[in-house]
Protein backbone atom coordinates (compact mmCIF):
# COMPACT_ATOMS: atom_id res chain seq x y z
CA UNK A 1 145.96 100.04 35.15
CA UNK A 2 142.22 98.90 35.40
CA UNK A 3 140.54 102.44 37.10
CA UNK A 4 136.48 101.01 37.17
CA UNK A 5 134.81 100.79 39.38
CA UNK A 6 134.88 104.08 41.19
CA UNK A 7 131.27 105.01 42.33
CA UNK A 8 130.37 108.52 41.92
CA UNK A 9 126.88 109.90 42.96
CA UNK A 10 125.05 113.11 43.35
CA UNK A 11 122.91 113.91 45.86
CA UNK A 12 120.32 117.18 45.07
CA UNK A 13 120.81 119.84 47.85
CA UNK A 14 117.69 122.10 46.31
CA UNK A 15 114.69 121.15 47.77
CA UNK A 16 112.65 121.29 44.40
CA UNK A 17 114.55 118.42 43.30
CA UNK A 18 113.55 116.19 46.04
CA UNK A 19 114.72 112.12 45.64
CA UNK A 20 111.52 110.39 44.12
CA UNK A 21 111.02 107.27 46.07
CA UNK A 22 111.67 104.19 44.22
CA UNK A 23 108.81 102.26 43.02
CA UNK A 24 107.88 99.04 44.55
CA UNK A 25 106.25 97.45 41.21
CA UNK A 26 109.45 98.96 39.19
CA UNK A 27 109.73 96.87 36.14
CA UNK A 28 113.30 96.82 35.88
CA UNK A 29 114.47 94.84 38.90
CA UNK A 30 118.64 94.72 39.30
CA UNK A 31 120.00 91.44 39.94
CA UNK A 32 123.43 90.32 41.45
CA UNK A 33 123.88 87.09 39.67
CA UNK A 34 125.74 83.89 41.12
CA UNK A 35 127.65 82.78 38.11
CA UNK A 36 130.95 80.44 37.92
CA UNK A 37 131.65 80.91 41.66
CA UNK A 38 131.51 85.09 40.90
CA UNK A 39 128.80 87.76 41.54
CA UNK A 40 128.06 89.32 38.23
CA UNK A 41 128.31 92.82 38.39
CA UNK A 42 130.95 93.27 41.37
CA UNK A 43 130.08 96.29 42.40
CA UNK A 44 126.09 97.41 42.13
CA UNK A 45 124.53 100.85 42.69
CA UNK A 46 121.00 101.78 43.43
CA UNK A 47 118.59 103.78 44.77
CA UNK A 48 117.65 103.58 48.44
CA UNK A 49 114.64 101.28 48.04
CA UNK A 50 115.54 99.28 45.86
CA UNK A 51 114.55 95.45 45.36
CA UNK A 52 117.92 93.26 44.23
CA UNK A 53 117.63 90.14 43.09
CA UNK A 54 120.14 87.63 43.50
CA UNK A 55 119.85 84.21 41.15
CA UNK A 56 121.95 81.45 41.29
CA UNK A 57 122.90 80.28 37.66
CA UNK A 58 125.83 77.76 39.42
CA UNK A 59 124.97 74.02 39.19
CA UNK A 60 125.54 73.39 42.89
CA UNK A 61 124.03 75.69 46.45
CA UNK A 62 125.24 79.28 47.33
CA UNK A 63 125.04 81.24 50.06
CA UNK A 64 124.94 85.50 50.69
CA UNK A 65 125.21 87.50 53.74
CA UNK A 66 125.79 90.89 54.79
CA UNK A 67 127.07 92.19 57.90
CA UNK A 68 127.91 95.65 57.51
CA UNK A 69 126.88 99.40 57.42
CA UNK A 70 124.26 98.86 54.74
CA UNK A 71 122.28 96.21 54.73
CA UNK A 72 122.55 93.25 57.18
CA UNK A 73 120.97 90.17 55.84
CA UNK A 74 121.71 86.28 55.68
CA UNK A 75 119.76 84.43 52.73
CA UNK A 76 120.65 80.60 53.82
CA UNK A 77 121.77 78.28 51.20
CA UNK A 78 119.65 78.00 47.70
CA UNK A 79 119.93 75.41 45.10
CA UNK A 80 120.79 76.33 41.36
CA UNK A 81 118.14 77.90 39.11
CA UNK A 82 116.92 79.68 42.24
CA UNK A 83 116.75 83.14 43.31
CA UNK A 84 116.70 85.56 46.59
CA UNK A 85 115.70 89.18 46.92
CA UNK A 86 116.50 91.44 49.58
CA UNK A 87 115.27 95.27 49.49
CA UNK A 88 118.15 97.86 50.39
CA UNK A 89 115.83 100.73 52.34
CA UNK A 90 118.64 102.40 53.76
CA UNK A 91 121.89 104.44 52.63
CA UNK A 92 125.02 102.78 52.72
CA UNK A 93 127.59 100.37 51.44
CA UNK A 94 126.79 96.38 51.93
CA UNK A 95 129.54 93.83 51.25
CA UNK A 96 128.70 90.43 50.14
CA UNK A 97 130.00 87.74 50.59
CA UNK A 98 129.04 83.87 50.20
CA UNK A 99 129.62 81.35 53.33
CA UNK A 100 130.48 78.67 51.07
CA UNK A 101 132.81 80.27 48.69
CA UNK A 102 135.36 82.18 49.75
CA UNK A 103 137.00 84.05 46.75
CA UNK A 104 132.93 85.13 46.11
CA UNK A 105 132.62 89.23 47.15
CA UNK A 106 130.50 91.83 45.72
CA UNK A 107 129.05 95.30 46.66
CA UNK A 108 125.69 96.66 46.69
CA UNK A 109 125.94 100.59 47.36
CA UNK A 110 122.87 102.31 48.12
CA UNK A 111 122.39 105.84 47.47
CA UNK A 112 119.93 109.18 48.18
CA UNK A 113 119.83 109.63 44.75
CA UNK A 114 119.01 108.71 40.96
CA UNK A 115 122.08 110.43 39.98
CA UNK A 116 125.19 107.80 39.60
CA UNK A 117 127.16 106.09 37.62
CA UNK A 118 130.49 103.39 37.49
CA UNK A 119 134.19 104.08 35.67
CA UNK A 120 135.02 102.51 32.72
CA UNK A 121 138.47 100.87 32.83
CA UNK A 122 140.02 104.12 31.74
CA UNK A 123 138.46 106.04 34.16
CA UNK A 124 135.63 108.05 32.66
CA UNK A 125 131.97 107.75 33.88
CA UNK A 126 129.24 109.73 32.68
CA UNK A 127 125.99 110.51 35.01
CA UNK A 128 123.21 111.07 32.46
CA UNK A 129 119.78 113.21 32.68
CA UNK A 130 121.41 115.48 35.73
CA UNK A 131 118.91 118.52 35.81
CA UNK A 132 120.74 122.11 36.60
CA UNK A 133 121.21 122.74 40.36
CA UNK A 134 123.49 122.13 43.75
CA UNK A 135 124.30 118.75 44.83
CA UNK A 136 126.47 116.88 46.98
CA UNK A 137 129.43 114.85 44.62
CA UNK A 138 130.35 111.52 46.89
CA UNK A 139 132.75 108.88 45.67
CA UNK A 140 133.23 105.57 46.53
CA UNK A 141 136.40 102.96 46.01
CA UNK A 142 136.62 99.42 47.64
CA UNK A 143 140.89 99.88 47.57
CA UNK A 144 140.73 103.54 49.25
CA UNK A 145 139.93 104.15 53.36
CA UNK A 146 136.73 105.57 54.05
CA UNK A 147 138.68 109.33 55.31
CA UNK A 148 140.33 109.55 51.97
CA UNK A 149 136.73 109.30 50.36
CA UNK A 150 135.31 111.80 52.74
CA UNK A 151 137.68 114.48 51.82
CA UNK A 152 136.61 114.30 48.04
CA UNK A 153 132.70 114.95 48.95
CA UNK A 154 132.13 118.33 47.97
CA UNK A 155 129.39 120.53 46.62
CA UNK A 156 129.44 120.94 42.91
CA UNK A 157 127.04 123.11 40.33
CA UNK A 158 125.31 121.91 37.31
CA UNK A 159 124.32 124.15 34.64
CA UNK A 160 124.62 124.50 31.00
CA UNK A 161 128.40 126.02 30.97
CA UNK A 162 129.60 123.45 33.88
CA UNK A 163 128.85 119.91 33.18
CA UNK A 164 132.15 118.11 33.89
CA UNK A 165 132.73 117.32 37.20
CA UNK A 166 136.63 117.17 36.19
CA UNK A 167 139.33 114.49 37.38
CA UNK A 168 138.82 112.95 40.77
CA UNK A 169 142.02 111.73 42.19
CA UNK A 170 141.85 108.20 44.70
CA UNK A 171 144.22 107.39 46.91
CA UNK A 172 144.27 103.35 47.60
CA UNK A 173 145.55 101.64 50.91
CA UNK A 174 148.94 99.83 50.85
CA UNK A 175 147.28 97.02 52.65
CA UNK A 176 144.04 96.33 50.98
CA UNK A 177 143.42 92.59 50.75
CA UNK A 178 139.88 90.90 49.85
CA UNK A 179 140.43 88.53 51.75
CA UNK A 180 137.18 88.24 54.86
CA UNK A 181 136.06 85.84 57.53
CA UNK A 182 133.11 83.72 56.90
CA UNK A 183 128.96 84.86 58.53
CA UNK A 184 130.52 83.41 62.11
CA UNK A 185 133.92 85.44 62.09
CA UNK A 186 136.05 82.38 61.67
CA UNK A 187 138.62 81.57 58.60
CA UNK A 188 136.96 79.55 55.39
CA UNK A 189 137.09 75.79 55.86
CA UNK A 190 139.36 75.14 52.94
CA UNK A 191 136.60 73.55 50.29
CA UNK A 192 136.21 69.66 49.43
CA UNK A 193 137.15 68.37 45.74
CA UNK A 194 133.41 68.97 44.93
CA UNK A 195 130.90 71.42 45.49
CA UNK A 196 127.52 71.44 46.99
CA UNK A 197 125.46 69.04 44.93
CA UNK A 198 121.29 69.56 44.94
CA UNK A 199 120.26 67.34 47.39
């Protein structure tokens, strides 16, 4: 069974280890890349603040929108070798999707915090550079409902005899399906025999 992709994040609850804002000039920008009718990573985790880019490395015109919890945004259709770049300034989970391509999804969860990391396919994630202190342990999954995720936030401790935050056990809905509705809430036109060309 494939277990990655489970977000985990901790939030500082001490006030001397207050979130430092993320950079505007930061010279490691994250992108979300259009590749082979795919966003490449699926799932995408940064700090509130943070500037995503988005390239398209298809040969033919994609589209990405957003229209949930957390951040709504609609970047139009862009040609190949182009890019987009949308700053997430608020908390919150933001599923993408493109209005051209149906089977395209991808998530871009923003977090309080520079403390987070992804599962592996086995499972295991490791959260590096966590100072000692209180925080806040969240966990997100795209197959589990949004109560079954609140009831595994919890406060945990980090010092130098407890550094494992120990097996976190999901629960995933019967009836997930990936399936969505295009930016206008109606069903995907079922596509032509060729894409978008440049014009």
């Amino acid at each position: 069974m494939d277990a990655s992709n489970v977000a985990v994040w901790l939030v500082p609850l001490d006030r001397a280890q207050a979130i430092v804002p993320v950079s505007s000039k930061s010279p490691n920008t994250p992108q979300l890349v259009q590749w082979h009718k795919t966003f490449e990573p699926h799932i995408l985790i940064v700090p509130v603040g943070t500037m995503v880019e988005f390239p398209n490395k298809d040969p033919f015109f994609h589209n990405i929108f957003s229209l949930y919890d957390g951040r709504r945004f609609d970047l139009g259709l862009y040609e190949s070798g182009s890019k987009r770049s949308v700053r997430f300034d608020r908390s919150g989970v933001s599923f993408l999707f493109c209005n051209i391509h149906s089977e395209m999804s991808a998530v871009v969860l923003s977090v309080e915090t520079h403390y987070f990391a992804l599962s592996d396919r086995d499972g295991t994630l490791t959260i590096r550079n966590v100072p000692d202190g209180r925080y806040q342990l969240n966990v997100w999954y795209e197959r589990s409902s949004p109560e079954d995720l609140k009831r595994l936030t919890r406060v945990v401790t980090i010092s130098d005899t407890t550094r494992n935050l120990g097996a976190i056990q999901l629960a995933e809905m019967p009836n997930f399906t990936p399936t969505h509705k295009n930016k206008y809430g109606l069903d995907y036109v079922p596509p032509p025999d060729t894409d978008y060309d440049r014009p």
